[in-house]
Protein backbone atom coordinates (compact mmCIF):
# COMPACT_ATOMS: atom_id res chain seq x y z
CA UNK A 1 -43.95 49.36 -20.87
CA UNK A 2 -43.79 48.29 -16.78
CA UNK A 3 -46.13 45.90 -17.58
CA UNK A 4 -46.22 42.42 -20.22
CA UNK A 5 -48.50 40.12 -20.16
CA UNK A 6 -47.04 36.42 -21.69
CA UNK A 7 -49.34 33.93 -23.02
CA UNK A 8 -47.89 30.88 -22.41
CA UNK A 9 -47.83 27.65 -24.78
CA UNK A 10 -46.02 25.57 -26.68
CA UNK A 11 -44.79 26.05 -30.05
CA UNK A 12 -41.86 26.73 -31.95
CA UNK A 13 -41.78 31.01 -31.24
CA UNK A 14 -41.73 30.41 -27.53
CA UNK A 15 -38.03 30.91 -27.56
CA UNK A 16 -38.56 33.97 -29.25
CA UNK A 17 -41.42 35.43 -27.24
CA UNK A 18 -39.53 34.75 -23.94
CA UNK A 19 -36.42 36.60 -25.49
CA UNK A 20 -38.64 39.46 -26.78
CA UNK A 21 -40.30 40.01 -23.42
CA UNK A 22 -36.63 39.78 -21.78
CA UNK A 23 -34.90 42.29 -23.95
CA UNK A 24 -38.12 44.54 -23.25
CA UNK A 25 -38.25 44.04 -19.62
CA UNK A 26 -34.80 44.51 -18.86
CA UNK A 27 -34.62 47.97 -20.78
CA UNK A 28 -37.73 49.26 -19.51
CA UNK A 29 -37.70 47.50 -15.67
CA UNK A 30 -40.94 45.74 -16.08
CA UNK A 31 -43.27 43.44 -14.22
CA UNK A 32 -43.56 40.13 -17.06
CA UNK A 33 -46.22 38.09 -16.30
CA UNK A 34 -46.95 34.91 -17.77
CA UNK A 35 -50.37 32.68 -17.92
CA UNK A 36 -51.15 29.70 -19.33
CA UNK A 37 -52.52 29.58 -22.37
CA UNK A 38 -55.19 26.68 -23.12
CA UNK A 39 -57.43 26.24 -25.72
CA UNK A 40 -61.35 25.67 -24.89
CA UNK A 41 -62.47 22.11 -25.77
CA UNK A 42 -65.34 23.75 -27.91
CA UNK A 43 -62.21 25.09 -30.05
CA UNK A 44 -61.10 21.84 -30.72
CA UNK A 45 -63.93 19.57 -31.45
CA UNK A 46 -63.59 18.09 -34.72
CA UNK A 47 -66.13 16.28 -36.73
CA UNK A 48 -65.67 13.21 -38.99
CA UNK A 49 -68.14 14.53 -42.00
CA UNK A 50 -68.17 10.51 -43.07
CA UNK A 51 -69.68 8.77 -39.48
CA UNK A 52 -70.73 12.17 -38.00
CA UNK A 53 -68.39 11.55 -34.89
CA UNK A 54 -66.69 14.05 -33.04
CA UNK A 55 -63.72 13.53 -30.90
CA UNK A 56 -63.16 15.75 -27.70
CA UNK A 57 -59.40 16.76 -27.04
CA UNK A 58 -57.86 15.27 -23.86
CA UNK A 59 -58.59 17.86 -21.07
CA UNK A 60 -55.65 15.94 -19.13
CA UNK A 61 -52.99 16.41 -21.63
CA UNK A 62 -53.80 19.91 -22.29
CA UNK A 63 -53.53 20.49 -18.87
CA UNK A 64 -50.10 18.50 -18.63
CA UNK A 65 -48.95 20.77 -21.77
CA UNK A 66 -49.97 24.02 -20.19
CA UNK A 67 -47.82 23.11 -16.73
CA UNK A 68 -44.45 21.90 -19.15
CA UNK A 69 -45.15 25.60 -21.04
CA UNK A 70 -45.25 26.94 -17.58
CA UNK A 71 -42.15 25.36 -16.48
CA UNK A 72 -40.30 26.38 -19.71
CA UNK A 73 -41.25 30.29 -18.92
CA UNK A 74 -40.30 29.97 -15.03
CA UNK A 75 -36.74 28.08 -16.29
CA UNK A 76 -36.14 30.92 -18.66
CA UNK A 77 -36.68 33.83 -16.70
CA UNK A 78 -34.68 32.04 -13.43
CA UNK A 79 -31.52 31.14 -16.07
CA UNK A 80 -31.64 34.67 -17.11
CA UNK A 81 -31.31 36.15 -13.49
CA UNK A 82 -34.65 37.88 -13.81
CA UNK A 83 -35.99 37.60 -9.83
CA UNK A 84 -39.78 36.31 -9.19
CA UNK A 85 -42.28 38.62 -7.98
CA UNK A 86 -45.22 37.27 -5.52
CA UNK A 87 -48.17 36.51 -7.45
CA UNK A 88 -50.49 38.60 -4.74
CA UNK A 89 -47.34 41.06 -4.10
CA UNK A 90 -48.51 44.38 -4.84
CA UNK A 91 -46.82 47.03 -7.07
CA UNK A 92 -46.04 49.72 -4.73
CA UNK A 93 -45.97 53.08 -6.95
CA UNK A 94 -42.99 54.62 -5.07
CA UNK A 95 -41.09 51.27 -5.30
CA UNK A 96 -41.42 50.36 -9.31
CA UNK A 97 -39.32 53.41 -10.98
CA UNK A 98 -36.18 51.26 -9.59
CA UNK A 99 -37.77 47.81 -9.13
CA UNK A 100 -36.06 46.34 -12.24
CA UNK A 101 -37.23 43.52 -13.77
CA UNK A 102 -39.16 40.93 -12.57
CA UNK A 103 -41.52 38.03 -13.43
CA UNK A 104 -44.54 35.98 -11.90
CA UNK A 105 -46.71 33.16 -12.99
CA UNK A 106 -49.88 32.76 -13.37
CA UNK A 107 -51.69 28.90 -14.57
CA UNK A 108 -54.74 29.03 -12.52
CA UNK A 109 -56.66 30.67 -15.55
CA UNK A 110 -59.69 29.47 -17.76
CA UNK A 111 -59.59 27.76 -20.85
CA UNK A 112 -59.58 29.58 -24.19
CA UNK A 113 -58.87 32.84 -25.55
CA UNK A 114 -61.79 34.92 -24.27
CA UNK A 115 -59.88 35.23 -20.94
CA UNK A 116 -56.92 36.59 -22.84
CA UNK A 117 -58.69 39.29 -24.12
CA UNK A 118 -60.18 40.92 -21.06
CA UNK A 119 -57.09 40.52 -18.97
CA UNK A 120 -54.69 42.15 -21.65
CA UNK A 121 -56.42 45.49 -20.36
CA UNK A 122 -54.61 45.33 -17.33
CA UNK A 123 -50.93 45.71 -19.11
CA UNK A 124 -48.56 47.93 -20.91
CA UNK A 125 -48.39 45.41 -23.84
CA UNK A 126 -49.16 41.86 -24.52
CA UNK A 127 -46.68 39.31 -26.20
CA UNK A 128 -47.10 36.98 -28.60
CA UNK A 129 -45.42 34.68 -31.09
CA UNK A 130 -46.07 35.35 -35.27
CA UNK A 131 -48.31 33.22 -36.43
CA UNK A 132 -48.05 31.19 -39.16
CA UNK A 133 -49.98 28.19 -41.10
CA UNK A 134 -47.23 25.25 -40.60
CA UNK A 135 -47.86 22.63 -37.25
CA UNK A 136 -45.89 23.75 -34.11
CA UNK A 137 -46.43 27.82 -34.59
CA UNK A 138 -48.59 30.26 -32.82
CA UNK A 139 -51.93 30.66 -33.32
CA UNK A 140 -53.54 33.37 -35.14
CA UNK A 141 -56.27 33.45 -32.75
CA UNK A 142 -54.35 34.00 -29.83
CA UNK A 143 -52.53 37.14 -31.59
CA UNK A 144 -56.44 38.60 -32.50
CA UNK A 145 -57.87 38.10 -29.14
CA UNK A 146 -55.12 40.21 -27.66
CA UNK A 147 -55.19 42.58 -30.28
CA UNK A 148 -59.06 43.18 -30.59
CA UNK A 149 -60.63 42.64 -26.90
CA UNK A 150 -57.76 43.63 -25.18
CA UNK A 151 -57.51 46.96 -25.91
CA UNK A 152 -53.99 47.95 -25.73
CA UNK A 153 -51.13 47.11 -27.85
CA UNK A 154 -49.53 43.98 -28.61
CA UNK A 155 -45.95 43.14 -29.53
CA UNK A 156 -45.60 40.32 -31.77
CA UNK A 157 -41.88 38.47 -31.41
CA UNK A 158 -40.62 36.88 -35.08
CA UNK A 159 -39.45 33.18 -35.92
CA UNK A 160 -36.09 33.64 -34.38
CA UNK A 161 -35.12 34.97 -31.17
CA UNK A 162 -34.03 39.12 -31.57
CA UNK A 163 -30.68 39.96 -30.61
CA UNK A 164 -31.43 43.77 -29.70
CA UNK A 165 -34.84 46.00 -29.12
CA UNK A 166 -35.73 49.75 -29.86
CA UNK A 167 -32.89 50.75 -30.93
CA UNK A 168 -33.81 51.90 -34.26
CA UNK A 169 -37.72 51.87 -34.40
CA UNK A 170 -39.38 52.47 -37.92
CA UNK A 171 -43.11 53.85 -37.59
CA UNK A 172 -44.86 51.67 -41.01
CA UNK A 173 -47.54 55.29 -41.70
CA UNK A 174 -50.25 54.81 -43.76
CA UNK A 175 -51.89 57.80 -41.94
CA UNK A 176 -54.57 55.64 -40.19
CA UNK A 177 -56.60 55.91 -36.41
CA UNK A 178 -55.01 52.22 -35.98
CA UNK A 179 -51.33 53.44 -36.75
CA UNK A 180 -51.64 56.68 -35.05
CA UNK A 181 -53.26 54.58 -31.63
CA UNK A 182 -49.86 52.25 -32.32
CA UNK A 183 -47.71 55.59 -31.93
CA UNK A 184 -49.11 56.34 -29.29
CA UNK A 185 -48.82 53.39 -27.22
CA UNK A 186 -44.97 53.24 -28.25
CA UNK A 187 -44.00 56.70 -27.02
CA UNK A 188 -42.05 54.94 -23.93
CA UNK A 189 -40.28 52.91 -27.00
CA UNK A 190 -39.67 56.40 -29.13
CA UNK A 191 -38.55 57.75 -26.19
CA UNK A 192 -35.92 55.29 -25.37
CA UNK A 193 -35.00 54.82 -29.41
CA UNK A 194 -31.15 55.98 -30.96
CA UNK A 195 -32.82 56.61 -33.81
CA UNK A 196 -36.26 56.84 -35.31
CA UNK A 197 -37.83 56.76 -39.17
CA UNK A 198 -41.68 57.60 -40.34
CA UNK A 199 -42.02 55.99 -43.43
CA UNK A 200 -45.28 55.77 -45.93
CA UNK A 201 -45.52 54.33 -49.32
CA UNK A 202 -47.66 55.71 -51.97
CA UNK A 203 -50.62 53.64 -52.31
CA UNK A 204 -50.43 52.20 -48.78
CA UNK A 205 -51.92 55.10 -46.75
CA UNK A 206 -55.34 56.43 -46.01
CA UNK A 207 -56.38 60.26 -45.93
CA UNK A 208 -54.59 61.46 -42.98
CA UNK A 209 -51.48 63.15 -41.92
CA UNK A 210 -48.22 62.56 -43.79
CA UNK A 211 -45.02 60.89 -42.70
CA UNK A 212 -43.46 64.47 -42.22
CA UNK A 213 -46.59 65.69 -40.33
CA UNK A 214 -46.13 62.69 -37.95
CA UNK A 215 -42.39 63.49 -37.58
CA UNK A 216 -42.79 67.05 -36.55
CA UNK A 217 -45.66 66.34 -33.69
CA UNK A 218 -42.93 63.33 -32.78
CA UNK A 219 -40.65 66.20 -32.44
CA UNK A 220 -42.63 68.23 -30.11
CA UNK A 221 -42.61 64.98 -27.92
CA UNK A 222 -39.15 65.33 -27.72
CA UNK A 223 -38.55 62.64 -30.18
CA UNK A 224 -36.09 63.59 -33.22
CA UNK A 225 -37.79 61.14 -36.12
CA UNK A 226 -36.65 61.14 -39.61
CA UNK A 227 -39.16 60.86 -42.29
CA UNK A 228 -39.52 59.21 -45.97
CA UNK A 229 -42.05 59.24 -48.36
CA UNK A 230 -42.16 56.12 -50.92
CA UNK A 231 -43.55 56.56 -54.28
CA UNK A 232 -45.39 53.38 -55.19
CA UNK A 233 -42.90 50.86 -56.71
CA UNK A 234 -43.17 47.20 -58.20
CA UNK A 235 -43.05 46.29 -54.88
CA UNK A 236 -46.38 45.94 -52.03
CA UNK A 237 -46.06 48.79 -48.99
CA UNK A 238 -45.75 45.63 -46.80
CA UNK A 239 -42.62 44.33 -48.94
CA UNK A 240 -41.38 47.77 -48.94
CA UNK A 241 -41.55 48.76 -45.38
CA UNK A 242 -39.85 45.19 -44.37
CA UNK A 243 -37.18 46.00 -47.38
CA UNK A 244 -37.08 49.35 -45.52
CA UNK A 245 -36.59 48.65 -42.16
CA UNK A 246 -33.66 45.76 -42.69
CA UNK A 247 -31.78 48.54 -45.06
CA UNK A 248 -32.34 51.14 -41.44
CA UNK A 249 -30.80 48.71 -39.03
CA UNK A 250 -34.36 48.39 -37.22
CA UNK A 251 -35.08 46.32 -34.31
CA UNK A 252 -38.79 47.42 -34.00
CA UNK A 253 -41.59 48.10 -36.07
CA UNK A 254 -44.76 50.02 -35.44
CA UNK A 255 -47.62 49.71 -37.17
CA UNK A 256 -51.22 49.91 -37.13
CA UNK A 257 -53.26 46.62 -37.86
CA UNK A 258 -55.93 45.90 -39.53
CA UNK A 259 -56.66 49.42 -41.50
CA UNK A 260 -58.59 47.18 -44.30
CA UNK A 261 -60.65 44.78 -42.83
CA UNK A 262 -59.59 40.96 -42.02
CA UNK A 263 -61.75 39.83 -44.40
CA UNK A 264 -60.79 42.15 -47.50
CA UNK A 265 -56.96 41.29 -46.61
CA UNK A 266 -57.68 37.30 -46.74
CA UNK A 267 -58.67 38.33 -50.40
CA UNK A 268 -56.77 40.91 -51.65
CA UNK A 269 -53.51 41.22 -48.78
CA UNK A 270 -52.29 43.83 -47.45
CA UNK A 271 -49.76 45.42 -45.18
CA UNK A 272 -50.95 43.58 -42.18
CA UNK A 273 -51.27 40.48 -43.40
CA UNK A 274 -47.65 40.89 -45.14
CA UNK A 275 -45.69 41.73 -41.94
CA UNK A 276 -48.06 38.86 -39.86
CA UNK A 277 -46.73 36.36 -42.43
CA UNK A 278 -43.30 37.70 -42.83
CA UNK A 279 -41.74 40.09 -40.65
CA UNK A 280 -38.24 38.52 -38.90
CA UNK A 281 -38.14 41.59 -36.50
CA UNK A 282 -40.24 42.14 -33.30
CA UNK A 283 -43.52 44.34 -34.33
CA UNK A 284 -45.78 46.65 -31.96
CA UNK A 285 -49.00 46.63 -33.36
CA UNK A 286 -52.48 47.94 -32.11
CA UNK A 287 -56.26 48.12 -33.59
């Protein structure tokens, strides 16, 4: 995790994505950087189905938005004693195992999310607000760019700013590719953890390894993991691992995204969609 990428805008998680990305930088000694985050006039071109006349957002105040959000994430980082890096400065390899943290800006990006989702492949993890369908929150498309184009995990910061990070991580099984990428990506987090649980729920998983199969390779990457098995209750696995990981003291959760398609989870739920719409800790998740 020596790397974050920070899309920058504003609404009412921002407090709680900058806090996630401190907590994370500051244990690990990362490089955060944040860009600003604009939406693409054709994303926001609304039609009057009555007249048939469309109104164009103003490219002005978008762009006076995006420089206050960028002013909010260099204030944050400066109050918290977190040191700027040079935008061009290099990241010498034999200088970044003690480099600490750091932070740079970035605003001179394009509009929209497409440019989100190619440059998360440059970083350790990108982070994000949880979305959610009232005015003022994050948007869901943001959190799907990163998490489809960019290829690498992202780690999604709840409502209210965390206190405490990877402590006590639970890994949300199901036995998926998605959740077993997820792991992957969070070994520096496992690594680092007091205490780890594997936990599935009957009815939530996919053919695949078990919780205790996932525990003993964990093992053998020097990471000592309890494991549970769930049998299926009255409540969903996405209730359940949430119920789960506030009885275990966690401050993370892993988890795959997206095992069921978006479409069959607008429908029917599921896990992902549970956790996107309620979760109140931070959550790694990857495709």
């Amino acid at each position: 995790m020596k790397t974050l990428l920070v899309p920058i805008a504003l609404h009412d998680a921002l407090p709680s994505v900058l806090e996630t990305t401190r907590l994370v930088a500051q244990r690990f000694g990362s490089l955060i950087e944040g860009v600003s985050l604009r939406p693409a006039l054709a994303e926001y071109v609304p039609v009057d189905m009555v007249g048939g006349m469309t109104w164009l957002r103003d490219e002005e105040a978008d762009r006076a938005e995006a420089e206050k959000a960028g002013g909010r994430f260099v204030a944050f980082m400066d109050a918290a004693g977190i040191p700027r890096h040079a935008r061009d400065g290099l990241c010498v390899p034999e200088n970044v195992a003690g480099a600490g943290a750091r932070y740079r800006w970035r605003q001179d990006v394009p509009a929209g999310d497409a440019f989100l989702g190619q440059y998360a492949r440059l970083f350790s993890a990108t982070v994000v607000g949880r979305p959610g369908a009232a005015d003022g929150t994050p948007r869901m498309t943001t959190l799907e760019t990163a998490l489809f184009e960019g290829g690498r995990p992202i780690l999604v910061a709840p409502p209210t700013p965390p206190t405490r990070f990877g402590d006590a991580i639970v890994v949300a099984w199901n036995g998926s590719t998605e959740t077993a990428r997820a792991v992957a990506f969070a070994m520096p987090l496992l690594r680092a953890a007091s205490r780890v649980l594997v936990l599935s729920v009957e009815g939530g998983t996919v053919p695949g390894p078990s919780a205790e199969d996932l525990a003993r390779s964990l093992a053998c990457e020097g990471v000592s993991a309890e494991h549970r098995a769930l049998p299926a209750g009255r409540r969903t696995p996405g209730e359940t691992f949430l119920a789960e990981a506030k009885a275990f003291g966690s401050d993370l959760l892993i988890k795959g995204a997206y095992t069921q398609s978006r479409l069959r989870q607008m429908i029917f739920g599921g896990p992902t969609s549970h956790l996107l719409a309620h979760a109140d800790l931070p959550m790694l998740m990857a495709h």
